[in-house]
PDB file of N, CA and C in Angstrom:
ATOM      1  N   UNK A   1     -26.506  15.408  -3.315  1.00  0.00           N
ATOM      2  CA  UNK A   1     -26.950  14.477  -4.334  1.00  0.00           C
ATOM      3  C   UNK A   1     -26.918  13.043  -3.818  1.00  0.00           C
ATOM      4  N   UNK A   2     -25.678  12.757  -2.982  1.00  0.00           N
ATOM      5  CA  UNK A   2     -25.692  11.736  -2.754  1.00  0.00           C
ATOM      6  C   UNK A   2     -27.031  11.297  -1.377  1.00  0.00           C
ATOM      7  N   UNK A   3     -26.874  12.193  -0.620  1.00  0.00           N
ATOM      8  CA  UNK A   3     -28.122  11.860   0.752  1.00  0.00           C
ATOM      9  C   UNK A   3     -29.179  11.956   0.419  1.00  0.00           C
ATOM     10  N   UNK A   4     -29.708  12.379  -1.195  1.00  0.00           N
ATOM     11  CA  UNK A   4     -31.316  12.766  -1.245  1.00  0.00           C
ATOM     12  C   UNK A   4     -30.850  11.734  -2.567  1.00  0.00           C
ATOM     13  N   UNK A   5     -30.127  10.675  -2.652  1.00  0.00           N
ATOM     14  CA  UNK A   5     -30.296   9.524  -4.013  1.00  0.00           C
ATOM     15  C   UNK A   5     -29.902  10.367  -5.012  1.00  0.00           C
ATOM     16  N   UNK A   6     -29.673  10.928  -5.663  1.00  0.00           N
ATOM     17  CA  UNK A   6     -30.038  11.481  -6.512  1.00  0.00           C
ATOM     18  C   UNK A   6     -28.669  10.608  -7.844  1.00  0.00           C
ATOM     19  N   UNK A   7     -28.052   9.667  -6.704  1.00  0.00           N
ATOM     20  CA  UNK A   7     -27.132   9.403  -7.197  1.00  0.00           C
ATOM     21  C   UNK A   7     -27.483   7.664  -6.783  1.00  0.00           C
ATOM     22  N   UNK A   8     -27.975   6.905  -8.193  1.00  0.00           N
ATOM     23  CA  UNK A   8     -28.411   5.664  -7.424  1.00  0.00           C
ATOM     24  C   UNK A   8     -27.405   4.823  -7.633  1.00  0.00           C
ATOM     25  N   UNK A   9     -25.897   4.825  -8.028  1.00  0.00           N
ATOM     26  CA  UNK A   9     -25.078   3.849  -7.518  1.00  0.00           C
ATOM     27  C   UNK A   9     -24.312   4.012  -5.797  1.00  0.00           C
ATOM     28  N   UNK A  10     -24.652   2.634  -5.470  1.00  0.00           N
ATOM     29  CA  UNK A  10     -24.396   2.386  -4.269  1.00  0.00           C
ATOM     30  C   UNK A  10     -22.820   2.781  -3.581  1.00  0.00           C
ATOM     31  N   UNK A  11     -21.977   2.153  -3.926  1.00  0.00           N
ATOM     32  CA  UNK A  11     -20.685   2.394  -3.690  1.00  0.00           C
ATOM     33  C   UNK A  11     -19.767   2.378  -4.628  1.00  0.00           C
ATOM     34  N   UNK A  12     -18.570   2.888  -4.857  1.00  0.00           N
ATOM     35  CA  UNK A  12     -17.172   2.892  -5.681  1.00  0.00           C
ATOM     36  C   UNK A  12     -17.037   3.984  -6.273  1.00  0.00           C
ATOM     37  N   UNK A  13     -16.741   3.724  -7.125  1.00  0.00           N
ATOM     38  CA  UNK A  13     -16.334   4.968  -8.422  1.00  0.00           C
ATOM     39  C   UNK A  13     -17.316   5.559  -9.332  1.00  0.00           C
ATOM     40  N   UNK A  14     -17.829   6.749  -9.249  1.00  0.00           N
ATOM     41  CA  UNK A  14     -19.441   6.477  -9.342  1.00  0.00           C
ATOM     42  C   UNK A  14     -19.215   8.525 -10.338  1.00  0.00           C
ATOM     43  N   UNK A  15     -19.140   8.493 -11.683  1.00  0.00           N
ATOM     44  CA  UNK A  15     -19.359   9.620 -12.846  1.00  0.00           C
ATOM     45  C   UNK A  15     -20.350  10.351 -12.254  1.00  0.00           C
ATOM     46  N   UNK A  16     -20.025  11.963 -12.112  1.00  0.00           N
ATOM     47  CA  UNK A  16     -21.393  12.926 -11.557  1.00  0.00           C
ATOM     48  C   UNK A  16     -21.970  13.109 -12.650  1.00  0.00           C
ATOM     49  N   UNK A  17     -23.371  13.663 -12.321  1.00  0.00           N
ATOM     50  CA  UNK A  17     -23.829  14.110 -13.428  1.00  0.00           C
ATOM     51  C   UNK A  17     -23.301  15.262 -14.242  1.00  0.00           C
ATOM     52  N   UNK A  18     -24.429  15.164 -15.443  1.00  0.00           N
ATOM     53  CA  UNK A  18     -23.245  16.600 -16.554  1.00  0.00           C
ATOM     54  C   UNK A  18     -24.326  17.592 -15.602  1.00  0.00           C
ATOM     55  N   UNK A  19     -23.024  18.835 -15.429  1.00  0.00           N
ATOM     56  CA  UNK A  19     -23.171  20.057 -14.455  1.00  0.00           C
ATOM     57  C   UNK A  19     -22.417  19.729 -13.671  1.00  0.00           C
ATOM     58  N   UNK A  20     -21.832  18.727 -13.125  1.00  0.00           N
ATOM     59  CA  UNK A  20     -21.162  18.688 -11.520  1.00  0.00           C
ATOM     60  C   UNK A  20     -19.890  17.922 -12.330  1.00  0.00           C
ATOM     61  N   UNK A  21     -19.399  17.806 -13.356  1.00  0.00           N
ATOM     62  CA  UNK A  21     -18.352  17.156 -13.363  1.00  0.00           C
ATOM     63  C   UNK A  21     -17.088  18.077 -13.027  1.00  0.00           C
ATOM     64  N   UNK A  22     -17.287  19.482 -12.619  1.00  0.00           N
ATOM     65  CA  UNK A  22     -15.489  20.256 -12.198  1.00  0.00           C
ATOM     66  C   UNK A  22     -15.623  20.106 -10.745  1.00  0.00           C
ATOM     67  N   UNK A  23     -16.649  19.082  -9.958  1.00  0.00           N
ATOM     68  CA  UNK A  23     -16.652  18.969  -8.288  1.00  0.00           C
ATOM     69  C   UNK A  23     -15.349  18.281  -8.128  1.00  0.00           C
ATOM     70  N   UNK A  24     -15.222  17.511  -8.968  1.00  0.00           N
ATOM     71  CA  UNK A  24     -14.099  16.215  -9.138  1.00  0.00           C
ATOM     72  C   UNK A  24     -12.807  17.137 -10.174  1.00  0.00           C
ATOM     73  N   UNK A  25     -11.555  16.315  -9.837  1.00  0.00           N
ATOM     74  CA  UNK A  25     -10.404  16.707 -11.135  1.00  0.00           C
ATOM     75  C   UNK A  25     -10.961  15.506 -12.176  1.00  0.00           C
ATOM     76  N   UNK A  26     -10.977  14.649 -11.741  1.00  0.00           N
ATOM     77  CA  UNK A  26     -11.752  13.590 -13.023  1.00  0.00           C
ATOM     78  C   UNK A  26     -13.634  13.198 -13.299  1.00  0.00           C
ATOM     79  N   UNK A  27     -14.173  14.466 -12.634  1.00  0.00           N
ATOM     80  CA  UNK A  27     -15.428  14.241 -12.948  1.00  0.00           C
ATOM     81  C   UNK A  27     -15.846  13.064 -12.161  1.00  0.00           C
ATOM     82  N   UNK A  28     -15.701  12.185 -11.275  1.00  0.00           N
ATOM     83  CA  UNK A  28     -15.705  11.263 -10.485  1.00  0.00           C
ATOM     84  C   UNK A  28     -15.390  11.598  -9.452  1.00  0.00           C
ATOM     85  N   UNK A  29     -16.451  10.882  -8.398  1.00  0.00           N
ATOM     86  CA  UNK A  29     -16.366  10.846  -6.957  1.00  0.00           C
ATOM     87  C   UNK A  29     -16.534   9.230  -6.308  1.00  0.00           C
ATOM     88  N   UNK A  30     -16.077   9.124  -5.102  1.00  0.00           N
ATOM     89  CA  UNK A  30     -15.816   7.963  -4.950  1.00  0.00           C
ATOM     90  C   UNK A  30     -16.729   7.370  -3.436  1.00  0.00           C
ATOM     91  N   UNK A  31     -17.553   6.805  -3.716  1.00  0.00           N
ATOM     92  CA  UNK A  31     -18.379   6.674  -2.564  1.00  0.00           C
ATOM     93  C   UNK A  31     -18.059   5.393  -1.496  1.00  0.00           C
ATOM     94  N   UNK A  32     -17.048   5.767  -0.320  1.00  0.00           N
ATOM     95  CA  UNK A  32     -16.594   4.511   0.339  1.00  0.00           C
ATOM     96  C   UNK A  32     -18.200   3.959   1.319  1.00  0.00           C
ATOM     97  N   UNK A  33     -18.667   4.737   1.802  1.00  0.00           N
ATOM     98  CA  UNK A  33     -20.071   4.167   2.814  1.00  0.00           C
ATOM     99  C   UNK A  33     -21.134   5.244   2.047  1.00  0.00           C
ATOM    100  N   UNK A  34     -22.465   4.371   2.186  1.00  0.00           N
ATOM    101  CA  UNK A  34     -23.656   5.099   1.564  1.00  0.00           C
ATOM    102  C   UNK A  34     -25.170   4.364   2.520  1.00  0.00           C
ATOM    103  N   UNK A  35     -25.076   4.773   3.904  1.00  0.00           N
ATOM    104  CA  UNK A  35     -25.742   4.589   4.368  1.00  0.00           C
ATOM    105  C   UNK A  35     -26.334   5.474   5.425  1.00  0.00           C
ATOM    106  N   UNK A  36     -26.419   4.787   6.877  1.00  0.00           N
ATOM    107  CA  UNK A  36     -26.925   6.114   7.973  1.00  0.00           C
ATOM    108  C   UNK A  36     -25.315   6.599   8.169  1.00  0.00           C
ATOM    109  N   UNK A  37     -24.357   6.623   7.575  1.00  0.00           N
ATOM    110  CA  UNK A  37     -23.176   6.853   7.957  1.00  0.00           C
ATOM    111  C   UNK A  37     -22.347   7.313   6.408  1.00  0.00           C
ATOM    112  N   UNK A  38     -22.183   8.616   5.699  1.00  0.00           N
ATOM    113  CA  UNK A  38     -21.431   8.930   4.458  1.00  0.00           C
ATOM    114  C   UNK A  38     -19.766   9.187   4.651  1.00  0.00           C
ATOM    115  N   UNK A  39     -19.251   8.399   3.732  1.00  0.00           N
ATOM    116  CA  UNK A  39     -17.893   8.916   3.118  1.00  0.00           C
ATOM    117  C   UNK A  39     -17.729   9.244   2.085  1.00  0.00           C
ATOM    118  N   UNK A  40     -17.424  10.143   1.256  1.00  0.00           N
ATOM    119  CA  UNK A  40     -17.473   9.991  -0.083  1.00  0.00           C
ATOM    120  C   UNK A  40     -16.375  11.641  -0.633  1.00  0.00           C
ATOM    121  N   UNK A  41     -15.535  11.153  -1.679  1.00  0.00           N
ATOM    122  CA  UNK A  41     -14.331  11.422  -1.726  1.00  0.00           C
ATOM    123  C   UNK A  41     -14.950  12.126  -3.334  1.00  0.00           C
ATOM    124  N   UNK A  42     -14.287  13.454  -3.346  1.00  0.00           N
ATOM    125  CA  UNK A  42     -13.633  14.442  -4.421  1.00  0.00           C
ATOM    126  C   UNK A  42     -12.440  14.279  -4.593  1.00  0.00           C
ATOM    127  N   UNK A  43     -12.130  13.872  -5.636  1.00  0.00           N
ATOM    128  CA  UNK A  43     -10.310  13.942  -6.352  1.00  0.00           C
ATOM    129  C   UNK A  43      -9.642  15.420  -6.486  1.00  0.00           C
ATOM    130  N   UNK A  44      -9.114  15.380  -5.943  1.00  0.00           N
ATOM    131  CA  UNK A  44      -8.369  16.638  -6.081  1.00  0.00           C
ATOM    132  C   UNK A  44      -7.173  16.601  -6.929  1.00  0.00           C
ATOM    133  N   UNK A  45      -6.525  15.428  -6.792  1.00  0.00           N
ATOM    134  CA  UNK A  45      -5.153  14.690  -7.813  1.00  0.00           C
ATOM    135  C   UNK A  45      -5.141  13.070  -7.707  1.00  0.00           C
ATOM    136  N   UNK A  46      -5.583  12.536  -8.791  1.00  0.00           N
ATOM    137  CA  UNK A  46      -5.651  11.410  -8.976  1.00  0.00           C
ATOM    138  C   UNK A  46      -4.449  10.711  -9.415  1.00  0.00           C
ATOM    139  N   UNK A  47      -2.998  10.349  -8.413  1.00  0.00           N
ATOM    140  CA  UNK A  47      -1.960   9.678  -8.953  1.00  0.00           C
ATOM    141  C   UNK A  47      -2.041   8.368  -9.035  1.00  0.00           C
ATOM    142  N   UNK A  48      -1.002   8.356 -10.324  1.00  0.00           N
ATOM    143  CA  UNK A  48      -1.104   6.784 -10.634  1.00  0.00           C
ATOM    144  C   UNK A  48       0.424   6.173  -9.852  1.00  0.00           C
ATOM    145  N   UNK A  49       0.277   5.667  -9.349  1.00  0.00           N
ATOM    146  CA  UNK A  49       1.483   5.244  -8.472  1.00  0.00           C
ATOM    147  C   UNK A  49       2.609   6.579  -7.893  1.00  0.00           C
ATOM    148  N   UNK A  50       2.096   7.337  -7.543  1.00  0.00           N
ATOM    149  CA  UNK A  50       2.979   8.560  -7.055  1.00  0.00           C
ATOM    150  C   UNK A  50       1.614   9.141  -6.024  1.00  0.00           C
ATOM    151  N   UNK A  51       0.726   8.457  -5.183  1.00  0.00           N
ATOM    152  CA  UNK A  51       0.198   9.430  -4.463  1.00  0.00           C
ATOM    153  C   UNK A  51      -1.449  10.314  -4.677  1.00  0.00           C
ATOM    154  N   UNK A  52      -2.363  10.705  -3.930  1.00  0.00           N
ATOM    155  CA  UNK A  52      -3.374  10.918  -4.745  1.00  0.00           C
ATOM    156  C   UNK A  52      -3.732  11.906  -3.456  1.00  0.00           C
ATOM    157  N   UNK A  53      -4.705  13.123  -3.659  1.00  0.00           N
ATOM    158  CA  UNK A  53      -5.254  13.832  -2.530  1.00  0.00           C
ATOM    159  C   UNK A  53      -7.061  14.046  -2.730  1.00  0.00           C
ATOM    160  N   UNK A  54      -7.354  14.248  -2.421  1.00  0.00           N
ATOM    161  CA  UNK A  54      -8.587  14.064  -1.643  1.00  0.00           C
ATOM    162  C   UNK A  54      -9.374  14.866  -1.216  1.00  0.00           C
ATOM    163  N   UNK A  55     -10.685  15.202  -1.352  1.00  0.00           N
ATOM    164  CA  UNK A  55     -11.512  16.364  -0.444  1.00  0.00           C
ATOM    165  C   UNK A  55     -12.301  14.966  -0.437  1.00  0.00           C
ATOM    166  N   UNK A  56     -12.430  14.996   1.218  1.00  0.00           N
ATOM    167  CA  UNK A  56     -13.161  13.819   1.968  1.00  0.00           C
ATOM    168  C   UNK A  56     -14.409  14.686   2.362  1.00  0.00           C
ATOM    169  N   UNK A  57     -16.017  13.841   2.589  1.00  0.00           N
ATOM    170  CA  UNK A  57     -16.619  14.398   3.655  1.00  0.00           C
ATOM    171  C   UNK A  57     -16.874  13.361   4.149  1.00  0.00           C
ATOM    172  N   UNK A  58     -17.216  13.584   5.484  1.00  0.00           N
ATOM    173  CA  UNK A  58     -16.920  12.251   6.628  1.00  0.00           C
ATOM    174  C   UNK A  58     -18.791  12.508   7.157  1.00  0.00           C
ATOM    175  N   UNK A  59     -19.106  11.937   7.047  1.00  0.00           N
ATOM    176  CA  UNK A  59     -20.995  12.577   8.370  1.00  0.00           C
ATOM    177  C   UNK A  59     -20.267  12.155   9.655  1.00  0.00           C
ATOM    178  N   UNK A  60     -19.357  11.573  10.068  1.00  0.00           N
ATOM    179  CA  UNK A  60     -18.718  11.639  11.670  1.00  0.00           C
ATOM    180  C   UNK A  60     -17.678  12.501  11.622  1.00  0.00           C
ATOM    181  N   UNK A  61     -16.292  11.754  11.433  1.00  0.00           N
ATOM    182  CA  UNK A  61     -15.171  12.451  11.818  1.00  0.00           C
ATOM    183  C   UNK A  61     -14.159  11.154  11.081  1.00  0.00           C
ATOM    184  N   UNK A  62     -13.480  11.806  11.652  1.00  0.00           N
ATOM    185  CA  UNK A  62     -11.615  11.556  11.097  1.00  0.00           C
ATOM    186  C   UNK A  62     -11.864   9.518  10.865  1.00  0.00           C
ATOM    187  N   UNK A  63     -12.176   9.483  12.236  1.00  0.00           N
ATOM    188  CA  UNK A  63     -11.863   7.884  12.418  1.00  0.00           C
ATOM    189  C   UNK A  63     -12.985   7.108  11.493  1.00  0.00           C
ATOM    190  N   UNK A  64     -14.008   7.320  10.609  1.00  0.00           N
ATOM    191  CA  UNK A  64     -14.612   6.943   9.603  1.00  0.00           C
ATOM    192  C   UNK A  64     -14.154   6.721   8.557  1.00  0.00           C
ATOM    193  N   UNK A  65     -13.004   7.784   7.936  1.00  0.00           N
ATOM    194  CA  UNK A  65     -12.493   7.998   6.862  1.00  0.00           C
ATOM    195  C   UNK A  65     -10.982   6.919   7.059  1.00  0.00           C
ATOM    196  N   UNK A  66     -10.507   6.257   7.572  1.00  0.00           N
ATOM    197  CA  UNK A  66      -9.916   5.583   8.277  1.00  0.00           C
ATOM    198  C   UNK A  66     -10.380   4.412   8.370  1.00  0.00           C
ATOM    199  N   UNK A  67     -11.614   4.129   8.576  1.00  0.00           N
ATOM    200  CA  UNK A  67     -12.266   3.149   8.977  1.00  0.00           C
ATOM    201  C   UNK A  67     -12.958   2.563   7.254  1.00  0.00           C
ATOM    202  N   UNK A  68     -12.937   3.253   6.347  1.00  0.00           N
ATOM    203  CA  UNK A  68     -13.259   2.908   4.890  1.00  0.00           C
ATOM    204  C   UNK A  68     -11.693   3.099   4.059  1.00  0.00           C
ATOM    205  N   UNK A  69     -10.616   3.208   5.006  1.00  0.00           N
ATOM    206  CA  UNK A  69      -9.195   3.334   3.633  1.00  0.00           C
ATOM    207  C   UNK A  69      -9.336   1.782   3.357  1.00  0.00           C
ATOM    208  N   UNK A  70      -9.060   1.596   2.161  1.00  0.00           N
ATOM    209  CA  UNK A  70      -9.401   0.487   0.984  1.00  0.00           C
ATOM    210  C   UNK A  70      -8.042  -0.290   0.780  1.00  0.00           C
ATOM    211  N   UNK A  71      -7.132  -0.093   1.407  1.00  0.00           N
ATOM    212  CA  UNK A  71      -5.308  -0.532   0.801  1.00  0.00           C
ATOM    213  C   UNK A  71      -4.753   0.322   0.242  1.00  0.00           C
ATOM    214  N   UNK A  72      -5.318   1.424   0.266  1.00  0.00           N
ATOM    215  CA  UNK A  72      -4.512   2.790  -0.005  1.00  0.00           C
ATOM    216  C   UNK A  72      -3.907   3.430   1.261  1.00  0.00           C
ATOM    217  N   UNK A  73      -2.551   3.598   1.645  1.00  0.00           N
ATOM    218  CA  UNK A  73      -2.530   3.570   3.031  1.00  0.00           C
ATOM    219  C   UNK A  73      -2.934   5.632   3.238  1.00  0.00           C
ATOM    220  N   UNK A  74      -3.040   6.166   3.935  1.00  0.00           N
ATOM    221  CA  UNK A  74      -3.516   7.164   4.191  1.00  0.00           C
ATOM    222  C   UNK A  74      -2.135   8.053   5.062  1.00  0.00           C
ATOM    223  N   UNK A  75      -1.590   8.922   4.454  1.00  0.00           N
ATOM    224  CA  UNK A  75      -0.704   9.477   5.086  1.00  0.00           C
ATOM    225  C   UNK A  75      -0.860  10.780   5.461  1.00  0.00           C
ATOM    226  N   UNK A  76      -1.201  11.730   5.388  1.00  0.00           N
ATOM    227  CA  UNK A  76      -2.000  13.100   6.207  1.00  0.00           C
ATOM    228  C   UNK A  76      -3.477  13.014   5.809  1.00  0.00           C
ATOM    229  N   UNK A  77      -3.969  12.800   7.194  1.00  0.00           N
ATOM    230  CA  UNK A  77      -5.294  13.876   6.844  1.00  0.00           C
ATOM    231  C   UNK A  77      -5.838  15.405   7.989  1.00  0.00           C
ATOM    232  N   UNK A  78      -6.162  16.531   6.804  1.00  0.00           N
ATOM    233  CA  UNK A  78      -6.112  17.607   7.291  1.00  0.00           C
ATOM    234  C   UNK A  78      -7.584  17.641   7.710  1.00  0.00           C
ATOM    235  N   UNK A  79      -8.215  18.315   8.597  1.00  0.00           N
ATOM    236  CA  UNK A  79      -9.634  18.537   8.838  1.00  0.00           C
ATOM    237  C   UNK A  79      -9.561  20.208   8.795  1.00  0.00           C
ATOM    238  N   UNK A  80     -10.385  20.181   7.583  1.00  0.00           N
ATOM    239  CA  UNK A  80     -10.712  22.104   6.527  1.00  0.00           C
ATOM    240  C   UNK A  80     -11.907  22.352   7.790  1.00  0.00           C
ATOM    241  N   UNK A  81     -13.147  21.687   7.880  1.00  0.00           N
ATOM    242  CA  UNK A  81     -14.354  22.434   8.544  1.00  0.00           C
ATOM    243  C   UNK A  81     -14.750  21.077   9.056  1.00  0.00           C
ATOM    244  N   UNK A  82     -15.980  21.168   9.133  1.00  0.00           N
ATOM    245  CA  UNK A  82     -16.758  20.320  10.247  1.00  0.00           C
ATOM    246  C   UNK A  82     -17.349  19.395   8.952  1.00  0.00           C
ATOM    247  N   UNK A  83     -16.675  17.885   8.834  1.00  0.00           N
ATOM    248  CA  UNK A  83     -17.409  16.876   8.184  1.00  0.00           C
ATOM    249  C   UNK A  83     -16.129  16.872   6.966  1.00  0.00           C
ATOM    250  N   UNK A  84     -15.462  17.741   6.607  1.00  0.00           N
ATOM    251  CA  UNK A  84     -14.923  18.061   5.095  1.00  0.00           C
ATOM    252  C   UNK A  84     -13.199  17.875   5.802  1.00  0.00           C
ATOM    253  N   UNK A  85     -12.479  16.653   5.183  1.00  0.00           N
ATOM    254  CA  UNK A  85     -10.962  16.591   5.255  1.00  0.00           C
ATOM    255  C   UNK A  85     -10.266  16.730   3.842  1.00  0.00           C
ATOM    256  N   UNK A  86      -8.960  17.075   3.931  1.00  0.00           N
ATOM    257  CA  UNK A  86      -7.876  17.177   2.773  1.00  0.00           C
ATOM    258  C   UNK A  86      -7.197  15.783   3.345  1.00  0.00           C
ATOM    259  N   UNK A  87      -7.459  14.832   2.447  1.00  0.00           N
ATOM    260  CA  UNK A  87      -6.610  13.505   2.371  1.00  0.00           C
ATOM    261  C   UNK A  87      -5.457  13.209   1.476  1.00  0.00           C
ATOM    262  N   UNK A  88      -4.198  13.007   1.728  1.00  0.00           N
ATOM    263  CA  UNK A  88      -3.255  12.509   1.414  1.00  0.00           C
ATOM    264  C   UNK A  88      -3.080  10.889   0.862  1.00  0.00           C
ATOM    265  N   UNK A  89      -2.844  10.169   0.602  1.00  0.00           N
ATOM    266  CA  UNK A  89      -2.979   9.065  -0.041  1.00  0.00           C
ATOM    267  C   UNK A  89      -1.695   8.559  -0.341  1.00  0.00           C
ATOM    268  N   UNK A  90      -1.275   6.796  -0.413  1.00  0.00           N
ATOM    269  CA  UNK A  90       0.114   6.450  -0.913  1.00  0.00           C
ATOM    270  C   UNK A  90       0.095   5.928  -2.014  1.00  0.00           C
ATOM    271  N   UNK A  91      -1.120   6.377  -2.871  1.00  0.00           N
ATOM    272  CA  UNK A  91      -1.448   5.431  -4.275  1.00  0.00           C
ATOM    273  C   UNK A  91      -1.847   6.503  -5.315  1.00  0.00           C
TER     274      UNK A  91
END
């Protein structure tokens, strides 16, 4: 949705459409880059000051997802398959 537009906000915190809201735990996905280069984050647990996890997909690798942490410091990230990480979070 996001590489074919289908999703025309650019970056942040960005409501799926109705049908895709159980992709997310809060129906929200979070788009850090939206260009020749995607990051863009599934909530898996959205903590409020205790921590938050993550289904990342990266279109590179590890050091992208890294390269868009926001002041959330990043404390494990797992790599599931090719493009797709389990992110850990300190927020």
């Amino acid at each position: 949705m996001v590489k074919n537009n289908d999703i025309v906000e650019s970056l942040g915190d960005v409501k799926l459409p109705k049908g895709y809201g159980k992709l997310s735990s809060d129906g929200n996905i979070y788009i850090y880059q939206k260009d020749s280069e995607q990051v863009i984050s599934f909530w898996v647990f959205r903590g409020f000051l205790s921590g938050s996890v993550e289904l990342i997909y990266s279109s590179k690798d590890e050091a992208l997802i890294y390269k868009n942490e926001t002041g959330h410091p990043i404390t494990s990230v797992i790599k599931l398959k090719e493009h797709w990480f389990l992110v850990e979070t300190d927020y």
